[in-house]
N, C-alpha and C. Protein backbone atom coordinates (compact mmCIF):
# COMPACT_ATOMS: atom_id res chain seq x y z
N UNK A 1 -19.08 -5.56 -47.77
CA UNK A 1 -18.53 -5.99 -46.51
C UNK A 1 -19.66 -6.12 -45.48
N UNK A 2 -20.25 -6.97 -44.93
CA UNK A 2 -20.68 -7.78 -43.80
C UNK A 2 -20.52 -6.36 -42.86
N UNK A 3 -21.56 -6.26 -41.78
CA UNK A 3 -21.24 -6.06 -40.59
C UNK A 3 -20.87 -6.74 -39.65
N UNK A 4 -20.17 -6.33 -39.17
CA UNK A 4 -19.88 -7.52 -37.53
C UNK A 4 -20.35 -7.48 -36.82
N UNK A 5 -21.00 -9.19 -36.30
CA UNK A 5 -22.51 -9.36 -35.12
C UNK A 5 -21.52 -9.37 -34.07
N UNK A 6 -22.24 -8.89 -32.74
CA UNK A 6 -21.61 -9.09 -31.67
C UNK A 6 -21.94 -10.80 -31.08
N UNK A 7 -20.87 -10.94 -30.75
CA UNK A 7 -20.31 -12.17 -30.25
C UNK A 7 -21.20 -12.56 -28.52
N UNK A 8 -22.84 -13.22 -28.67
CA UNK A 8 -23.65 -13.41 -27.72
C UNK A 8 -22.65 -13.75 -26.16
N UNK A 9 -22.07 -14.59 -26.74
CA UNK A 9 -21.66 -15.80 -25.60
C UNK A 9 -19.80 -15.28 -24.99
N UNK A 10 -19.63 -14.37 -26.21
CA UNK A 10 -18.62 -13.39 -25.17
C UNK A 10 -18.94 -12.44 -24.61
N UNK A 11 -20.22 -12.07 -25.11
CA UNK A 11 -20.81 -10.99 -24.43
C UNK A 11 -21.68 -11.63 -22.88
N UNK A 12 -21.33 -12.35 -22.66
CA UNK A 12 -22.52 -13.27 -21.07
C UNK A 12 -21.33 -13.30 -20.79
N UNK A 13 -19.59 -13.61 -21.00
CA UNK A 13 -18.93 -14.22 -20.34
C UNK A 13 -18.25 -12.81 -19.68
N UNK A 14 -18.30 -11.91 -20.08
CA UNK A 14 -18.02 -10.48 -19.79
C UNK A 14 -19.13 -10.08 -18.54
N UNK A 15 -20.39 -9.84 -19.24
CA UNK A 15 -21.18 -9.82 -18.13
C UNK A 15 -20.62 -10.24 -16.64
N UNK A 16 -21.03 -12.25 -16.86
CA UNK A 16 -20.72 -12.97 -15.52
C UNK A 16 -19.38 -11.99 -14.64
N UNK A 17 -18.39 -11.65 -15.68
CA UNK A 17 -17.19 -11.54 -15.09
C UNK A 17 -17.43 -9.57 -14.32
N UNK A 18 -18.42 -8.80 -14.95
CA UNK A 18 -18.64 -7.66 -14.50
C UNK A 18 -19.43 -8.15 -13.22
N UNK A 19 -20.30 -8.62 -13.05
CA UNK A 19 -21.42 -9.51 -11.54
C UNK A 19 -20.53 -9.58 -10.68
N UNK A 20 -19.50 -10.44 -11.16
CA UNK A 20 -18.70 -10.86 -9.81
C UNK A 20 -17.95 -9.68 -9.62
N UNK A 21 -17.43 -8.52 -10.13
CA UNK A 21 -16.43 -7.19 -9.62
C UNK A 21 -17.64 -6.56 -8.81
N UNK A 22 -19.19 -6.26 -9.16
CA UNK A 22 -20.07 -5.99 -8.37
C UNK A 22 -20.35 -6.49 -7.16
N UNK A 23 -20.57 -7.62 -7.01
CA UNK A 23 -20.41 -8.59 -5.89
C UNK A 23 -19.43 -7.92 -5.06
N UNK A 24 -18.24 -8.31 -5.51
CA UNK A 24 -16.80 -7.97 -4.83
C UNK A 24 -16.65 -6.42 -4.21
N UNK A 25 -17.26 -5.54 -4.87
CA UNK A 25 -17.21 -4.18 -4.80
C UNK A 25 -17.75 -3.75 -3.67
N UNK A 26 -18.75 -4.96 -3.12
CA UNK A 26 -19.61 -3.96 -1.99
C UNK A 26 -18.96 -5.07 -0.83
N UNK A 27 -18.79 -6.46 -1.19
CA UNK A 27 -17.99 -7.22 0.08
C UNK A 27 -17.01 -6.90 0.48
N UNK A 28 -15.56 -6.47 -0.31
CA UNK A 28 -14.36 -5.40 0.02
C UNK A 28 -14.48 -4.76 0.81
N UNK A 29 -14.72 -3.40 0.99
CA UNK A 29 -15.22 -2.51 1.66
C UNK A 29 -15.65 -2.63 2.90
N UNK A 30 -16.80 -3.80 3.41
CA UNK A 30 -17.77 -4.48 4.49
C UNK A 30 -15.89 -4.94 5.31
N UNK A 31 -15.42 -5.71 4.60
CA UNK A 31 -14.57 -6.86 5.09
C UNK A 31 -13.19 -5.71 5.95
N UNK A 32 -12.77 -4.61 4.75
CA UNK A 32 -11.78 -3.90 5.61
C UNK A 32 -12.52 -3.33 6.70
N UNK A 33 -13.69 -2.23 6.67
CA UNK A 33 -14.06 -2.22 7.76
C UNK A 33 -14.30 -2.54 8.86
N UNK A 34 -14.62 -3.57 8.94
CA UNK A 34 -14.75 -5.13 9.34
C UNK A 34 -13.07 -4.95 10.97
N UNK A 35 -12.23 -4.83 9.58
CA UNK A 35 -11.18 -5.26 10.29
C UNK A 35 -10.64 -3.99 11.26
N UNK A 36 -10.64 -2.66 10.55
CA UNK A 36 -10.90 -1.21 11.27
C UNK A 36 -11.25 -1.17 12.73
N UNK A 37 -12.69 -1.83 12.30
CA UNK A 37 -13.23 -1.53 14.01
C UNK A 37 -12.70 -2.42 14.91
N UNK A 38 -12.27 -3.62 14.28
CA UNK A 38 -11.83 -4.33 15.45
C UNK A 38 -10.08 -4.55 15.27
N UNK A 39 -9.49 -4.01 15.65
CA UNK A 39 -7.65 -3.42 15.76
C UNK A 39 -7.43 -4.59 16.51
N UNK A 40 -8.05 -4.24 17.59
CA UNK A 40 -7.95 -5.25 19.01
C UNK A 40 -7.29 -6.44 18.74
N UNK A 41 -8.19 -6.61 18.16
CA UNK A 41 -7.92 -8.49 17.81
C UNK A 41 -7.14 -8.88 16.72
N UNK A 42 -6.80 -10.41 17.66
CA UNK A 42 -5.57 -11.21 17.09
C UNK A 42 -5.53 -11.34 15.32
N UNK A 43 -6.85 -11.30 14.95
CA UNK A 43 -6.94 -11.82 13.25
C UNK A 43 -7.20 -10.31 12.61
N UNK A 44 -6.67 -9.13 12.82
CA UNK A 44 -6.73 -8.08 12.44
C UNK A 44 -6.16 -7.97 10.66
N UNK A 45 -5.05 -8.46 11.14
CA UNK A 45 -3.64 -8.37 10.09
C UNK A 45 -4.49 -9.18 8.96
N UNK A 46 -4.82 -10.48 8.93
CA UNK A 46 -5.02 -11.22 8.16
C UNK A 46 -6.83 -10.77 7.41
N UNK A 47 -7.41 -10.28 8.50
CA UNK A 47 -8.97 -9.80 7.77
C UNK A 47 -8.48 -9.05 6.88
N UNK A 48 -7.83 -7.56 7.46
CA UNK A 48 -7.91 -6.94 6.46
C UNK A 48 -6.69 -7.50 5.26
N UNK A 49 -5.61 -8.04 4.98
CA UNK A 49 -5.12 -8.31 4.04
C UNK A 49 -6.49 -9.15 3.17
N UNK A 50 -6.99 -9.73 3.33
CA UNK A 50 -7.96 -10.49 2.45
C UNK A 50 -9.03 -9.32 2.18
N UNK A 51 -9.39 -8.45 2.89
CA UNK A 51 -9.87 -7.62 2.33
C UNK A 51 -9.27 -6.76 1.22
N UNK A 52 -8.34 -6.49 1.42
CA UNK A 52 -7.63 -5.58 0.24
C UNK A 52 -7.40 -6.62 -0.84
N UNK A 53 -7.33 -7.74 -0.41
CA UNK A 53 -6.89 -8.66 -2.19
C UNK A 53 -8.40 -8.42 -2.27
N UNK A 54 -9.50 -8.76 -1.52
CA UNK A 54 -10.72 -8.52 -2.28
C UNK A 54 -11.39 -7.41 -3.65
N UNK A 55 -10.46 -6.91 -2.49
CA UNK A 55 -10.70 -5.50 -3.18
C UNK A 55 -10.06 -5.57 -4.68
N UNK A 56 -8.77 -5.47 -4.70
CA UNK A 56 -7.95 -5.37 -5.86
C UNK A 56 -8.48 -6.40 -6.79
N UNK A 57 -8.97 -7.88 -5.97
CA UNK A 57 -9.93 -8.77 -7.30
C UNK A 57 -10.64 -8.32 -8.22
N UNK A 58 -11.70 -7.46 -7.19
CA UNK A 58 -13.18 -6.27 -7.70
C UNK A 58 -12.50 -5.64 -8.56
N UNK A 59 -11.03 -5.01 -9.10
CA UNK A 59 -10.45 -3.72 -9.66
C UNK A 59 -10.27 -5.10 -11.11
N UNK A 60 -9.73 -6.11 -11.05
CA UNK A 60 -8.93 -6.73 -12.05
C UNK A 60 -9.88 -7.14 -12.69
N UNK A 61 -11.12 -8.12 -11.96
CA UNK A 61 -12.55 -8.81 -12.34
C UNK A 61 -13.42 -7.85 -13.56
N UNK A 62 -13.57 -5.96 -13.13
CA UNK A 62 -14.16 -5.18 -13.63
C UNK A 62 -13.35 -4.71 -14.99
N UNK A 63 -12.18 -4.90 -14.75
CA UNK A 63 -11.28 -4.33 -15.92
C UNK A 63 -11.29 -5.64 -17.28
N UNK A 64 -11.38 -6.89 -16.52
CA UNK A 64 -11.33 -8.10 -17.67
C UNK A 64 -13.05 -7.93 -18.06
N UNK A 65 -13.76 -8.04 -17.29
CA UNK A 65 -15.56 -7.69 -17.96
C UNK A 65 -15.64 -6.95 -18.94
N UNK A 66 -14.78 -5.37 -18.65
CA UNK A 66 -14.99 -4.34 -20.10
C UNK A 66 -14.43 -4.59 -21.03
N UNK A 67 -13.20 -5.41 -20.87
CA UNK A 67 -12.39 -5.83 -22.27
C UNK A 67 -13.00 -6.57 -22.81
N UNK A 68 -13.68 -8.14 -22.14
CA UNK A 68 -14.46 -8.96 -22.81
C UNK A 68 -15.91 -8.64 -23.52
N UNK A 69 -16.38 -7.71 -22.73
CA UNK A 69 -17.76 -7.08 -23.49
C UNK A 69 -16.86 -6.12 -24.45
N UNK A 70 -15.91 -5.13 -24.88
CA UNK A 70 -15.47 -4.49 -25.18
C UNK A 70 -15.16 -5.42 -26.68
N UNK A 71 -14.61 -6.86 -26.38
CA UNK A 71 -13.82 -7.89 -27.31
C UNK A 71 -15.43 -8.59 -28.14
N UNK A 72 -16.22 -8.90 -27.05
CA UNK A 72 -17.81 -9.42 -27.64
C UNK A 72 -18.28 -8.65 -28.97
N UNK A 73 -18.05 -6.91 -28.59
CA UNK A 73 -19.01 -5.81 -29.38
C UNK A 73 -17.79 -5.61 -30.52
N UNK A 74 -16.64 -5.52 -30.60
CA UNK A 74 -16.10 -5.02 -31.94
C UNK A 74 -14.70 -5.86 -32.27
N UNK A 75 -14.88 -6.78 -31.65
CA UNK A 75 -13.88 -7.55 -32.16
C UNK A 75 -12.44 -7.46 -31.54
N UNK A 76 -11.59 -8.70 -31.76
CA UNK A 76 -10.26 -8.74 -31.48
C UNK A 76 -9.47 -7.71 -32.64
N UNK A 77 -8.75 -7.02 -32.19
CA UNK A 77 -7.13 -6.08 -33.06
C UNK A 77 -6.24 -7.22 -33.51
């Protein structure tokens, strides 16, 4: 029985998709704050809602990266 090679090009597409939850991970954060300090104002509501989908993107983006590097290194069940 063969060993099983890991799969290069699912393994980059995992990657790309871990980059962008990184990306996302530190802009989230910036963006609610963002909206924190300034209450005041009229576009409060709407910063931070786009911040929190940011956020939750960063959570879904990082979870599909490990499956796909996870799917790259040992295969589909």
């Amino acid at each position: 029985m063969e060993p099983k090679k890991t799969d290069k090009e699912l393994l980059g597409k995992g990657v790309q998709h871990m980059a962008i939850a990184f990306i996302f991970m530190f802009i989230s954060p910036v963006i609610i704050h963002s909206a924190f300090k300034n209450q005041d104002h009229p576009l409060y509501i709407p910063i931070l809602v786009l911040g929190i989908i940011s956020a939750i993107f960063a959570i879904l983006m990082a979870f599909k990266g490990l499956k796909t590097i996870m799917n790259s290194i040992f295969g589909k069940k």
